[in-house]
PDB file of N, CA and C in Angstrom:
ATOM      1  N   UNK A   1       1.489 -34.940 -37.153  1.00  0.00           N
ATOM      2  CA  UNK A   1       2.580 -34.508 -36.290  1.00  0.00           C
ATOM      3  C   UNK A   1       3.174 -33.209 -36.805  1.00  0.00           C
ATOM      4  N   UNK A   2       3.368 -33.178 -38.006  1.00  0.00           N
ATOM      5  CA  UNK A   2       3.978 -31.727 -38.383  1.00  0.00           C
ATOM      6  C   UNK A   2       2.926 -30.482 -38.432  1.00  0.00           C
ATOM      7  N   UNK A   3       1.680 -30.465 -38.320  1.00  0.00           N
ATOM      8  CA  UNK A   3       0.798 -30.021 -38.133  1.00  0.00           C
ATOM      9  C   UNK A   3       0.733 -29.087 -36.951  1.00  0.00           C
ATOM     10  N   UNK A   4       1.401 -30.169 -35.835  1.00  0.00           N
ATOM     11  CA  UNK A   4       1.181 -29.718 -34.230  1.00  0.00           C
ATOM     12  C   UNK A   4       2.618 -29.213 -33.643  1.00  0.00           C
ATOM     13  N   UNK A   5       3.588 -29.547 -34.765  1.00  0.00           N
ATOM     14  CA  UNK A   5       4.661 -28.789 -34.518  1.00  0.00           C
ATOM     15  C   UNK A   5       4.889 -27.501 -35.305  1.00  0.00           C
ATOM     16  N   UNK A   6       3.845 -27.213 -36.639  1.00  0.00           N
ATOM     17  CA  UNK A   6       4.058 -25.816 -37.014  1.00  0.00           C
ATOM     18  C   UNK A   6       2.830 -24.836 -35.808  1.00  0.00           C
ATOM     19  N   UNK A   7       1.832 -25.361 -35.875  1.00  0.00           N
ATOM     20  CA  UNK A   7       1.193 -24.754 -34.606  1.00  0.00           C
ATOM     21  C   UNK A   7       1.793 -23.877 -33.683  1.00  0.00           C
ATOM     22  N   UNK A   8       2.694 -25.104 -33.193  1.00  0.00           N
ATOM     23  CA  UNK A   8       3.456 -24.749 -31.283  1.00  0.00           C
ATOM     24  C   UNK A   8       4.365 -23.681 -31.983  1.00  0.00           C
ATOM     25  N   UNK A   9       5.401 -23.778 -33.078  1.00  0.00           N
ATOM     26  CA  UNK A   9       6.387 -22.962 -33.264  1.00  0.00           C
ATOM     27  C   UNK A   9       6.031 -21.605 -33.953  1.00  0.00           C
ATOM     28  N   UNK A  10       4.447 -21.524 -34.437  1.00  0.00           N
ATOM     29  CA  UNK A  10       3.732 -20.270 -34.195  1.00  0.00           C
ATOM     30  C   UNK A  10       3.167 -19.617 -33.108  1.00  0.00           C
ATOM     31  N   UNK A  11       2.533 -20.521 -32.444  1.00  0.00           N
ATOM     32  CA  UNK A  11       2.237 -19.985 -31.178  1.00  0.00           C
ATOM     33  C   UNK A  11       3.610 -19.456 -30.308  1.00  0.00           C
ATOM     34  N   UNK A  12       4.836 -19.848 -30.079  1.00  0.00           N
ATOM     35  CA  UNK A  12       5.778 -19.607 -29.554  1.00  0.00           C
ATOM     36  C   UNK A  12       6.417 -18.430 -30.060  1.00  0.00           C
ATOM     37  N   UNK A  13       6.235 -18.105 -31.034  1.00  0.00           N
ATOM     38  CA  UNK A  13       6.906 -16.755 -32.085  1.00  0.00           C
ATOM     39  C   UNK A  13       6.263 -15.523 -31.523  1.00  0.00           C
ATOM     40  N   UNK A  14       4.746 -15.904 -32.148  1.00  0.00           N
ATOM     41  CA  UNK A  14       3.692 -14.864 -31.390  1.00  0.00           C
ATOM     42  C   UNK A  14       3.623 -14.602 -30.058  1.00  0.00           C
ATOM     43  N   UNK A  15       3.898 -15.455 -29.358  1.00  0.00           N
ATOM     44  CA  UNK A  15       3.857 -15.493 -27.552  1.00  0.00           C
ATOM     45  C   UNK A  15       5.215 -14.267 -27.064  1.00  0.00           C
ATOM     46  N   UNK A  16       5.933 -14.475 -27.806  1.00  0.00           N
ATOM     47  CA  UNK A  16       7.428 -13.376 -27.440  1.00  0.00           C
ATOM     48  C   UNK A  16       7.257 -12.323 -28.191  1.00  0.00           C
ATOM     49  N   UNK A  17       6.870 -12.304 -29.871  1.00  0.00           N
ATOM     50  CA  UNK A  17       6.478 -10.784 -29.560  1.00  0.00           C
ATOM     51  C   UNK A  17       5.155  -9.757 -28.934  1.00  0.00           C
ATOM     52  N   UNK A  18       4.272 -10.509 -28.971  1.00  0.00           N
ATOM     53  CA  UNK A  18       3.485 -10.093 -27.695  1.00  0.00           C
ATOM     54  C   UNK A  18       3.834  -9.848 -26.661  1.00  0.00           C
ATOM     55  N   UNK A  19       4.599 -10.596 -25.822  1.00  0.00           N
ATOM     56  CA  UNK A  19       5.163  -9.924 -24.371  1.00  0.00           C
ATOM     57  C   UNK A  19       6.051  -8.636 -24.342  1.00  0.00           C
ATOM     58  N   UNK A  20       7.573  -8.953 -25.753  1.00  0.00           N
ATOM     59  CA  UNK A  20       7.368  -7.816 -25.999  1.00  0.00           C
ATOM     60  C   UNK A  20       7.845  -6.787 -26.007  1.00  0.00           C
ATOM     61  N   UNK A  21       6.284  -6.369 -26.990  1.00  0.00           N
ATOM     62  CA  UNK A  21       5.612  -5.544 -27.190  1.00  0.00           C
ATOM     63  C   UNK A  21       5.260  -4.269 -25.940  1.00  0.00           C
ATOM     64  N   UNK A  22       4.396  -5.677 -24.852  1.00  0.00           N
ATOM     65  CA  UNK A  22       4.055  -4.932 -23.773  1.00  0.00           C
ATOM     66  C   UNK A  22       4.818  -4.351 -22.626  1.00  0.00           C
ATOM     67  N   UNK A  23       6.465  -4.013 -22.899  1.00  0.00           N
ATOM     68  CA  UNK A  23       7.732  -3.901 -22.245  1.00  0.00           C
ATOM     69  C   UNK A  23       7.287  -1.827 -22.252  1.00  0.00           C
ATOM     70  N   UNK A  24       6.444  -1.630 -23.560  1.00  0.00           N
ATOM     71  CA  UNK A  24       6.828   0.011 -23.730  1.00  0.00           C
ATOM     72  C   UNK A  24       5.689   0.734 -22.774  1.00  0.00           C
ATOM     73  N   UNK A  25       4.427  -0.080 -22.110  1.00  0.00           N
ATOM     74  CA  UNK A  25       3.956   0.586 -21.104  1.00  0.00           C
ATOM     75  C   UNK A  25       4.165   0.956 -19.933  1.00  0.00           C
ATOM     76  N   UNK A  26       5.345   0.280 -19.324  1.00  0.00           N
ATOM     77  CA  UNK A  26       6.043   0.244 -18.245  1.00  0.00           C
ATOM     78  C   UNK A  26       6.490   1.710 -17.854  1.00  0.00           C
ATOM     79  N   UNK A  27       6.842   1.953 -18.407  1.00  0.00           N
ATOM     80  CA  UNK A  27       7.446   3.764 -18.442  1.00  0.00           C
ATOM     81  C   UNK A  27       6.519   4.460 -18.044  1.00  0.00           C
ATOM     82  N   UNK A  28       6.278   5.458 -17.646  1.00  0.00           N
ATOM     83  CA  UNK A  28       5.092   6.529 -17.584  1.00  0.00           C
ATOM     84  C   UNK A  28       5.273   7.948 -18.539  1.00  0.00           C
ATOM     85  N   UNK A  29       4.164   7.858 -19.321  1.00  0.00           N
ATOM     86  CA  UNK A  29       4.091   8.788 -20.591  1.00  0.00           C
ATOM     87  C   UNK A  29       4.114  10.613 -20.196  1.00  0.00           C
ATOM     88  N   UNK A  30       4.693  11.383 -20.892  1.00  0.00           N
ATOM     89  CA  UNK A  30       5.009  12.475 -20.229  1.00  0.00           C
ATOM     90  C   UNK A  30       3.757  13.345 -20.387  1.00  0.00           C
ATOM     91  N   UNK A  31       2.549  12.702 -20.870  1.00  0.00           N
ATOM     92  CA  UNK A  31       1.125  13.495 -20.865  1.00  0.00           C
ATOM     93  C   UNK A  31       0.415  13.190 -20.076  1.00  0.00           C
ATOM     94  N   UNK A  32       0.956  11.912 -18.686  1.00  0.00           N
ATOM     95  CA  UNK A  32       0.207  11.956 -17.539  1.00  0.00           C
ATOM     96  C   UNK A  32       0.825  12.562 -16.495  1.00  0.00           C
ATOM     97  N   UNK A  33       1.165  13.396 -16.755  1.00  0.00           N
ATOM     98  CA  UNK A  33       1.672  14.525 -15.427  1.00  0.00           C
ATOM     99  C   UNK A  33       0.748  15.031 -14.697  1.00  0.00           C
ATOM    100  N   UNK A  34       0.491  15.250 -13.293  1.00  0.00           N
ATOM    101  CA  UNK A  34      -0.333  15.682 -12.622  1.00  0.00           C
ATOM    102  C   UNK A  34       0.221  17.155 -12.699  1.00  0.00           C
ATOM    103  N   UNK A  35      -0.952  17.815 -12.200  1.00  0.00           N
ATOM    104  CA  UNK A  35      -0.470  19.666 -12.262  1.00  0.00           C
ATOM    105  C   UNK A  35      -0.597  19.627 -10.398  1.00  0.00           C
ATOM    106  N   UNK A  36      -0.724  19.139 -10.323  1.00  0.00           N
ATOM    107  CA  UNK A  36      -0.869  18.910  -7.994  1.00  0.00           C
ATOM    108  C   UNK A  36      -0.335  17.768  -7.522  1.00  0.00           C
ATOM    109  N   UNK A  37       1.193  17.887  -7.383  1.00  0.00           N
ATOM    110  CA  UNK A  37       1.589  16.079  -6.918  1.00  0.00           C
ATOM    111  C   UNK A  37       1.442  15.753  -5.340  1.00  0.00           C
ATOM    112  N   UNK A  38       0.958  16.814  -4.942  1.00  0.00           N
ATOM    113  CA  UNK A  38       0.441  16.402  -3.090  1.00  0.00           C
ATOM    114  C   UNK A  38      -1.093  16.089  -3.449  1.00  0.00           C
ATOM    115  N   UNK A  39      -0.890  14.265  -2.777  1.00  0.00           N
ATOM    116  CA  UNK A  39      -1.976  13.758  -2.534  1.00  0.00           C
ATOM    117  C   UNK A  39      -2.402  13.564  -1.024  1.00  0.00           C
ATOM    118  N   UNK A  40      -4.013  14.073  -0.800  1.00  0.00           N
ATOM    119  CA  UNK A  40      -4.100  13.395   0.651  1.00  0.00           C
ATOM    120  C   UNK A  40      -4.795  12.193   0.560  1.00  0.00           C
ATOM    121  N   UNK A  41      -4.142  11.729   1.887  1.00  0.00           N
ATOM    122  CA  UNK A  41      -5.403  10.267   2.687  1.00  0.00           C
ATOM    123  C   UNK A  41      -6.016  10.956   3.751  1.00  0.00           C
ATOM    124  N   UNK A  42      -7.242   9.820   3.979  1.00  0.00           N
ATOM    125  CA  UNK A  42      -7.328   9.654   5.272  1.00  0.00           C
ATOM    126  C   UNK A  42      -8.311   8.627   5.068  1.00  0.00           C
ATOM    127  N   UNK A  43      -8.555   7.696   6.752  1.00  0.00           N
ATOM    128  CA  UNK A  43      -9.325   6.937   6.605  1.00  0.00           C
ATOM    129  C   UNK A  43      -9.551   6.396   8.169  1.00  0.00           C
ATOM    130  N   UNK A  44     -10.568   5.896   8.368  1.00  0.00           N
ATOM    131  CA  UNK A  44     -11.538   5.590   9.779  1.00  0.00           C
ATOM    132  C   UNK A  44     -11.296   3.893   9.551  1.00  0.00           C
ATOM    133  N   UNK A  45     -11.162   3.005  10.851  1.00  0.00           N
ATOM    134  CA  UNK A  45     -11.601   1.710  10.784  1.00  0.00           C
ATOM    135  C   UNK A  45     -12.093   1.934  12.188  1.00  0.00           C
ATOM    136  N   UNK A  46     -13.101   0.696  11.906  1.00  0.00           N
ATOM    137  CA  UNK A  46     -13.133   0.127  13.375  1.00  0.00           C
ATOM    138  C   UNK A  46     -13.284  -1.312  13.756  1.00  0.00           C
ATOM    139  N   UNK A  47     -12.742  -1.969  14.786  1.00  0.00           N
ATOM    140  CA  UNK A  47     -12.116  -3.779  14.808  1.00  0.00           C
ATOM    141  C   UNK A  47     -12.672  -3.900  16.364  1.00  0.00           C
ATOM    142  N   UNK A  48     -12.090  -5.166  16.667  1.00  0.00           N
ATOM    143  CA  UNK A  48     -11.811  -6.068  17.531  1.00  0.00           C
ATOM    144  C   UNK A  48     -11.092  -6.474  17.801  1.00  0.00           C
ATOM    145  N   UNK A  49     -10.471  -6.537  19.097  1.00  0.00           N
ATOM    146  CA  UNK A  49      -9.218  -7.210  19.031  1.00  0.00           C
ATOM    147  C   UNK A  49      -8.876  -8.044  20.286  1.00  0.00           C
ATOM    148  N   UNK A  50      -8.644  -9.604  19.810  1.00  0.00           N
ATOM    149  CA  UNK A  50      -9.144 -10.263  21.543  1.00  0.00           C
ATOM    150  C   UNK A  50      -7.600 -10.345  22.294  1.00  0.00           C
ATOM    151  N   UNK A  51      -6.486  -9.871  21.509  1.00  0.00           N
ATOM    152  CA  UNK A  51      -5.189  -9.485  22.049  1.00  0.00           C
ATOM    153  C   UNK A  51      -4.688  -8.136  22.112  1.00  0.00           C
ATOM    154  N   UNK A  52      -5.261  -7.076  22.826  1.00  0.00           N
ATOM    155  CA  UNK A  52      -4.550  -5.848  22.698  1.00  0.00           C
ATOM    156  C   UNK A  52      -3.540  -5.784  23.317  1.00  0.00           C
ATOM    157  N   UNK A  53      -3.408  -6.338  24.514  1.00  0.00           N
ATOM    158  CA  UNK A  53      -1.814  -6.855  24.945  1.00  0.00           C
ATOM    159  C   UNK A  53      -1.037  -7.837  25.225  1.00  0.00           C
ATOM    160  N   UNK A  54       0.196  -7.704  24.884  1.00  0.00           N
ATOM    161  CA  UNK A  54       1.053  -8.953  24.832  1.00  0.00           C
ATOM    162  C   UNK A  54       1.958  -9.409  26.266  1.00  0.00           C
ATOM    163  N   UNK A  55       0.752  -8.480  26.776  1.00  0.00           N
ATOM    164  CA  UNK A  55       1.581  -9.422  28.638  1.00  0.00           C
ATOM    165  C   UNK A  55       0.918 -10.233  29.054  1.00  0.00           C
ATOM    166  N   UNK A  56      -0.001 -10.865  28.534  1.00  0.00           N
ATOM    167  CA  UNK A  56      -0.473 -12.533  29.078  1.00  0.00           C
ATOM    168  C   UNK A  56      -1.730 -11.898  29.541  1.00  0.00           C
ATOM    169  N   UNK A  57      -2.450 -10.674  29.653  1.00  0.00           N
ATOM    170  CA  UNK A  57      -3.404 -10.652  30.695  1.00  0.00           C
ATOM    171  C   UNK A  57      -4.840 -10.841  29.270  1.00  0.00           C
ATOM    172  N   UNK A  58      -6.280 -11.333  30.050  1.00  0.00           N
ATOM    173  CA  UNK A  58      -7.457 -11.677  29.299  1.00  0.00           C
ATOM    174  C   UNK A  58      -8.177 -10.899  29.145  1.00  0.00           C
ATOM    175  N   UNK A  59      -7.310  -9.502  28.105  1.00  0.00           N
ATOM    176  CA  UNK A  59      -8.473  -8.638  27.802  1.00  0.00           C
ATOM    177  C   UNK A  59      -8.976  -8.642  26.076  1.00  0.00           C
ATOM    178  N   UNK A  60     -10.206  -7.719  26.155  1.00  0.00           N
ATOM    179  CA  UNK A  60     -10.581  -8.090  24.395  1.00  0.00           C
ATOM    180  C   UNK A  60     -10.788  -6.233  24.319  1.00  0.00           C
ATOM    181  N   UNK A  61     -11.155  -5.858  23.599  1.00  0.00           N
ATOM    182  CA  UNK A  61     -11.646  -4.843  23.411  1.00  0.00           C
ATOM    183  C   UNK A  61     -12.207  -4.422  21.784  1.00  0.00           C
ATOM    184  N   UNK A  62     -13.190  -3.183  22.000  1.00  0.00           N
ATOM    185  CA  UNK A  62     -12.896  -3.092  20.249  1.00  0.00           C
ATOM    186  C   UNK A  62     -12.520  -1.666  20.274  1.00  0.00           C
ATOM    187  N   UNK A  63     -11.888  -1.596  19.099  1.00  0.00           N
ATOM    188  CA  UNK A  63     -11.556   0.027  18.690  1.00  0.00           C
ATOM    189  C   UNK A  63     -11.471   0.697  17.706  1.00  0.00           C
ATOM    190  N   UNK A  64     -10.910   1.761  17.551  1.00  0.00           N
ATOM    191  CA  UNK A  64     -11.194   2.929  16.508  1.00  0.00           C
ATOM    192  C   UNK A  64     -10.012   3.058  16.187  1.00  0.00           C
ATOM    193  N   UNK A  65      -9.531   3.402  14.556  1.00  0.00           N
ATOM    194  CA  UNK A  65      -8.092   3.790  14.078  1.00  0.00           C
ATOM    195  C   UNK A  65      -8.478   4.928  13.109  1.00  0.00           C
ATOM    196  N   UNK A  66      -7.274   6.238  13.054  1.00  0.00           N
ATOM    197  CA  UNK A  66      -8.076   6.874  12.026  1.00  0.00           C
ATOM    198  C   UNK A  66      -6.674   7.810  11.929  1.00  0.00           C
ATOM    199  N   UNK A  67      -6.492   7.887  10.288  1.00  0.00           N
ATOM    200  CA  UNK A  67      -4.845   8.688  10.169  1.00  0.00           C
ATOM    201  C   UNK A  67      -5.348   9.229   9.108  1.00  0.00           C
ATOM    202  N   UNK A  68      -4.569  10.492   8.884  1.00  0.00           N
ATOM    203  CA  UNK A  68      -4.572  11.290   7.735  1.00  0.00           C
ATOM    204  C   UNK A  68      -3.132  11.135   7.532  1.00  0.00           C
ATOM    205  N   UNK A  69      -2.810  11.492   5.712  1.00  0.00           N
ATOM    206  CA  UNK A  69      -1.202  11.340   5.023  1.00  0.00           C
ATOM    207  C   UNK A  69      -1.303  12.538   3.974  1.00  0.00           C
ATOM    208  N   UNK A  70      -0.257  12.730   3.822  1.00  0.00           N
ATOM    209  CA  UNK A  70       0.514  13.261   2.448  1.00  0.00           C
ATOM    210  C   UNK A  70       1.172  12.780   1.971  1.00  0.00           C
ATOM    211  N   UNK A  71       0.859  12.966   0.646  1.00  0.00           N
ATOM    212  CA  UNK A  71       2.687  12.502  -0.348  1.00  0.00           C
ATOM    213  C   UNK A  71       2.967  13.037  -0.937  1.00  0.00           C
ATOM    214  N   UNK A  72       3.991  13.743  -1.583  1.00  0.00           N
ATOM    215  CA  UNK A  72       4.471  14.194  -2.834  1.00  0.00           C
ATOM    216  C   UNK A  72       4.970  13.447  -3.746  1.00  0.00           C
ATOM    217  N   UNK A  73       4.607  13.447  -5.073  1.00  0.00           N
ATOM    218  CA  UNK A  73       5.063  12.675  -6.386  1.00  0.00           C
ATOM    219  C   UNK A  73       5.326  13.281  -6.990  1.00  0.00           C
ATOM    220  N   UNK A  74       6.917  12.869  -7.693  1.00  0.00           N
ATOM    221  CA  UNK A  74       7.640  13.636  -8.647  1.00  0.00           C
ATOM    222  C   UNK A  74       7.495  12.079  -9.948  1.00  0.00           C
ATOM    223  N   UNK A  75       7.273  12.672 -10.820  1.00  0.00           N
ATOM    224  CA  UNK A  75       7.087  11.467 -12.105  1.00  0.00           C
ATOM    225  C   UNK A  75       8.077  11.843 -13.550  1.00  0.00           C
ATOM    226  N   UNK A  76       9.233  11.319 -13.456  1.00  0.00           N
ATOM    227  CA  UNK A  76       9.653  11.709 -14.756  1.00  0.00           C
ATOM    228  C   UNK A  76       9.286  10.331 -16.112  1.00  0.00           C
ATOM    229  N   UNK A  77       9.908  10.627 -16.925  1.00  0.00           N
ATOM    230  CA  UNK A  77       9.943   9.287 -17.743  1.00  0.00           C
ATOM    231  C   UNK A  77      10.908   8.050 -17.252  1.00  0.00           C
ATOM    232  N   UNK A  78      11.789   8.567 -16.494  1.00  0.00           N
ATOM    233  CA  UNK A  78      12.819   7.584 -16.429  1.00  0.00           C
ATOM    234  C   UNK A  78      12.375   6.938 -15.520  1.00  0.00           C
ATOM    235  N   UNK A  79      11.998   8.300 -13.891  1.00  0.00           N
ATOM    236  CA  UNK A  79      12.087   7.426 -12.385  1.00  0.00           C
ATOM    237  C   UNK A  79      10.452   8.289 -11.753  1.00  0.00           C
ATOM    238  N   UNK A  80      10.896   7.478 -10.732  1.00  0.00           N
ATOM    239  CA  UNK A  80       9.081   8.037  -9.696  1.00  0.00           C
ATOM    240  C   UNK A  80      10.032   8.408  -8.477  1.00  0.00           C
ATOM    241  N   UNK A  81       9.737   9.096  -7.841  1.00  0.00           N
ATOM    242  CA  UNK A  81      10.165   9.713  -6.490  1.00  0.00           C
ATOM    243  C   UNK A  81       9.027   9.765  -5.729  1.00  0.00           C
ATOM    244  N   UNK A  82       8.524   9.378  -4.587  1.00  0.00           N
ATOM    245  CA  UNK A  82       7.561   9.849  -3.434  1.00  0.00           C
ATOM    246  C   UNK A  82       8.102   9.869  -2.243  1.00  0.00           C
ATOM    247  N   UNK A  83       7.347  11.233  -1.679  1.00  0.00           N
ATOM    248  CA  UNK A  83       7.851  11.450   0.149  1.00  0.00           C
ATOM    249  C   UNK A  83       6.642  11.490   0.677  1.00  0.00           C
ATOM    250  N   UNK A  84       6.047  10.673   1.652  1.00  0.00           N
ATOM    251  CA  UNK A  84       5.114  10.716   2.360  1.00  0.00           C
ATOM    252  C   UNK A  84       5.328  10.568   3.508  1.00  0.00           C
ATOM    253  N   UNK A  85       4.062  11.501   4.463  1.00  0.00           N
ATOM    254  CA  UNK A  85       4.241  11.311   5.830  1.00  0.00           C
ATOM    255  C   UNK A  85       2.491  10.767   6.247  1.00  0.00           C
ATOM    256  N   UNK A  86       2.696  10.218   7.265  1.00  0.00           N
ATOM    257  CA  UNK A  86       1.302   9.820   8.309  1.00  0.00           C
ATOM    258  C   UNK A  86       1.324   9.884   9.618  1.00  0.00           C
ATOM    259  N   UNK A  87       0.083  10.304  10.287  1.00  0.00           N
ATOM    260  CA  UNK A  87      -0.233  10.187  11.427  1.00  0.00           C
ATOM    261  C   UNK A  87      -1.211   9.633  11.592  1.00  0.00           C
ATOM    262  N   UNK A  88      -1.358   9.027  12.748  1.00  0.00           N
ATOM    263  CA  UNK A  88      -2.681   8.262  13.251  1.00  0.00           C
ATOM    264  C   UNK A  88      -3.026   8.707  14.708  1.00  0.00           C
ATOM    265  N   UNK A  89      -4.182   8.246  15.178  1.00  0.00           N
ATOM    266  CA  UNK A  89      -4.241   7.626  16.732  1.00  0.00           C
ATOM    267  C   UNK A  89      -5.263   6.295  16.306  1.00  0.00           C
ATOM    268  N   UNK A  90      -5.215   5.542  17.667  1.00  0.00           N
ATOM    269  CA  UNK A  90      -5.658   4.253  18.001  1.00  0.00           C
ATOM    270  C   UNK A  90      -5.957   4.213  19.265  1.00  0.00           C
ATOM    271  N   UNK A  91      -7.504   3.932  19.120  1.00  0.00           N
ATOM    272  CA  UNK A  91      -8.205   4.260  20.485  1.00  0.00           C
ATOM    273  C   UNK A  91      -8.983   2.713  21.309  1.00  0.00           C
ATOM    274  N   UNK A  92      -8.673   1.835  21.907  1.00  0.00           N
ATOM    275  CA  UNK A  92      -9.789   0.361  22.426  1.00  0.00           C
ATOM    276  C   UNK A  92     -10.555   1.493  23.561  1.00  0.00           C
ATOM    277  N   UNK A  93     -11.739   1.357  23.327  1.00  0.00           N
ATOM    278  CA  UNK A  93     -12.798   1.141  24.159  1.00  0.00           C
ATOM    279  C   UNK A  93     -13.399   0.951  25.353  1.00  0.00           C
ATOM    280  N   UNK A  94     -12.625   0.031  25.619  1.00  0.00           N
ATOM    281  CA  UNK A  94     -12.653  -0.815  26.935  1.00  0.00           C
ATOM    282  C   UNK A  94     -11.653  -0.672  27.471  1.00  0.00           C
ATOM    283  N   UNK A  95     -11.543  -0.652  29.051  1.00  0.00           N
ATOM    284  CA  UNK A  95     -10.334  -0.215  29.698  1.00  0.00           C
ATOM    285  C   UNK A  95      -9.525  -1.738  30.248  1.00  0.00           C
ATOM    286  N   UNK A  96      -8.736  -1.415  29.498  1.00  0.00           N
ATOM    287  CA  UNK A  96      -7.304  -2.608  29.673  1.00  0.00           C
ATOM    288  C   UNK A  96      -6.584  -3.087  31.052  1.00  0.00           C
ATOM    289  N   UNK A  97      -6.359  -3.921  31.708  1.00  0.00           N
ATOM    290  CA  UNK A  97      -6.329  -4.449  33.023  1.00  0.00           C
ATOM    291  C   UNK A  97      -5.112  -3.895  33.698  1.00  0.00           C
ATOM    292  N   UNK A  98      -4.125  -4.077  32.362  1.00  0.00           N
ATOM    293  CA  UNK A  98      -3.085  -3.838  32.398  1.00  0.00           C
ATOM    294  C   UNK A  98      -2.561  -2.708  32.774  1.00  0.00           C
ATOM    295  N   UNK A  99      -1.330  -2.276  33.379  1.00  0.00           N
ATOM    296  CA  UNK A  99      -1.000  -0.878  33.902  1.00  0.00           C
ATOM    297  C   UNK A  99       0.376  -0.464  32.278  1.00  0.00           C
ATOM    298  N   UNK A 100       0.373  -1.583  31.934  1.00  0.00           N
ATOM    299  CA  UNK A 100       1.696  -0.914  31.037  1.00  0.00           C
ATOM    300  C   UNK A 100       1.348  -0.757  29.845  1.00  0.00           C
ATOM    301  N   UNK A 101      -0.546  -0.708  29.168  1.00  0.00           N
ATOM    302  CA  UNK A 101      -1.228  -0.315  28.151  1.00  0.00           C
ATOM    303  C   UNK A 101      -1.970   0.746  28.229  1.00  0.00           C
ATOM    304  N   UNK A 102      -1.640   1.465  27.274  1.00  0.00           N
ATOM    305  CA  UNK A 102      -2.888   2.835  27.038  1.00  0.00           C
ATOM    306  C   UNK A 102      -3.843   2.426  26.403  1.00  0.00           C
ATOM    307  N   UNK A 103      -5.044   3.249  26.089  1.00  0.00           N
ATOM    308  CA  UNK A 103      -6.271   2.780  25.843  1.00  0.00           C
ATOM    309  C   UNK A 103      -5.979   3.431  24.740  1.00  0.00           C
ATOM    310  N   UNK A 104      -5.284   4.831  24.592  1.00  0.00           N
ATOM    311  CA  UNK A 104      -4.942   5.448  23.337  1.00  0.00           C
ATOM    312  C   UNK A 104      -3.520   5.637  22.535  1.00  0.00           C
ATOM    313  N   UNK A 105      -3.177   5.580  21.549  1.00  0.00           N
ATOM    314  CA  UNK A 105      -1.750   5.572  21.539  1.00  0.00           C
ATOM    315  C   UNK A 105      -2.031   6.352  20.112  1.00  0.00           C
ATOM    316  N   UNK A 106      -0.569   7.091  20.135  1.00  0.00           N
ATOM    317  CA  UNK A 106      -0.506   7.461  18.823  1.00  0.00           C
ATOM    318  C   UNK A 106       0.396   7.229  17.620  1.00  0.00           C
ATOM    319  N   UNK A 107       0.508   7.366  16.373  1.00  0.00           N
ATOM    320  CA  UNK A 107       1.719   6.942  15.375  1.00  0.00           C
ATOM    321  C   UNK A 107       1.963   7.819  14.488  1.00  0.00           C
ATOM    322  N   UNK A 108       3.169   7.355  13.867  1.00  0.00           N
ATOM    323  CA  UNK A 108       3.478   8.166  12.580  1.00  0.00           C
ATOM    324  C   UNK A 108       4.535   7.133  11.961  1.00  0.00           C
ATOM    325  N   UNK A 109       4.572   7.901  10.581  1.00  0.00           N
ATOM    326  CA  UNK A 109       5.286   7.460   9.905  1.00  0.00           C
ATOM    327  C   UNK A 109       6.101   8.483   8.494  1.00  0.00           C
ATOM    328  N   UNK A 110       7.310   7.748   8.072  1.00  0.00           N
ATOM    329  CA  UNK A 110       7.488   8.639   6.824  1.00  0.00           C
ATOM    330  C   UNK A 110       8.088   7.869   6.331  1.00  0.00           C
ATOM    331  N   UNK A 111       8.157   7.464   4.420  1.00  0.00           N
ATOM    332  CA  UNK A 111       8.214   7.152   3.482  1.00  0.00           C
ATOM    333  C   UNK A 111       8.615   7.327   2.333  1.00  0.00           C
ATOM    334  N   UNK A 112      10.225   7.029   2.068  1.00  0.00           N
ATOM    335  CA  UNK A 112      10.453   7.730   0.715  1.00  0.00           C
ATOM    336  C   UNK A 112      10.535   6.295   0.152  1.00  0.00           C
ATOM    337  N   UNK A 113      10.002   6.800  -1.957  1.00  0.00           N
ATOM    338  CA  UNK A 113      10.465   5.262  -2.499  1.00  0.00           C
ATOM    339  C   UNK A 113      10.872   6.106  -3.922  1.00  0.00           C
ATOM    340  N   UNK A 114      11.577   5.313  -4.234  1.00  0.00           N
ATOM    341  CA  UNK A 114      12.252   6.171  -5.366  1.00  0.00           C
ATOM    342  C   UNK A 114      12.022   4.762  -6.720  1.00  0.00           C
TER     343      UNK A 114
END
């Protein structure tokens, strides 16, 4: 029995300073600075979709999505700052029954996170 209680109360010692320990990677180190903090996206899908609209009518279609983005990243030691923007379009295929759906639509978006 005292065996399995010096064990646990080593294992328990070691278990907290190990965790920590691992508290000082959290930060971001001031030698990973990028020299270009505008990143682009972009990216293509293509789906199915047996609900493209939500007025009750029985259509399916498949389609195409495809957006390009920017962001800017500011990285200090303390904080992260990003501003990003996106655009898309979204295209089904098949022509929709419906009069109050487009076949194409377009989006955007913008994004700050600090």
């Amino acid at each position: 029995m005292k065996k399995y209680f010096s064990a646990a109360a080593a294992t328990l010692i070691s278990a907290g300073t190990l965790s920590a320990q691992s508290l000082f990677d959290l930060a971001p180190d001031d030698s990973e600075t990028s020299s270009f903090p505008l990143r682009w996206t972009a990216g293509i899908s293509v789906g199915y979709d047996d609900n493209p609209t939500p007025f009750g009518a029985d259509d399916s279609s498949l389609y195409a999505k495809a957006y390009v983005g920017a962001a800017l990243l500011n990285e200090t030691p303390q904080s992260t700052f990003e501003f990003a923007a996106r655009v898309g379009v979204l295209h089904y295929f098949d022509d929709l029954e419906t009069r109050q759906a487009d076949e194409t639509s377009f989006n955007g978006g913008l994004t700050a996170n600090y």
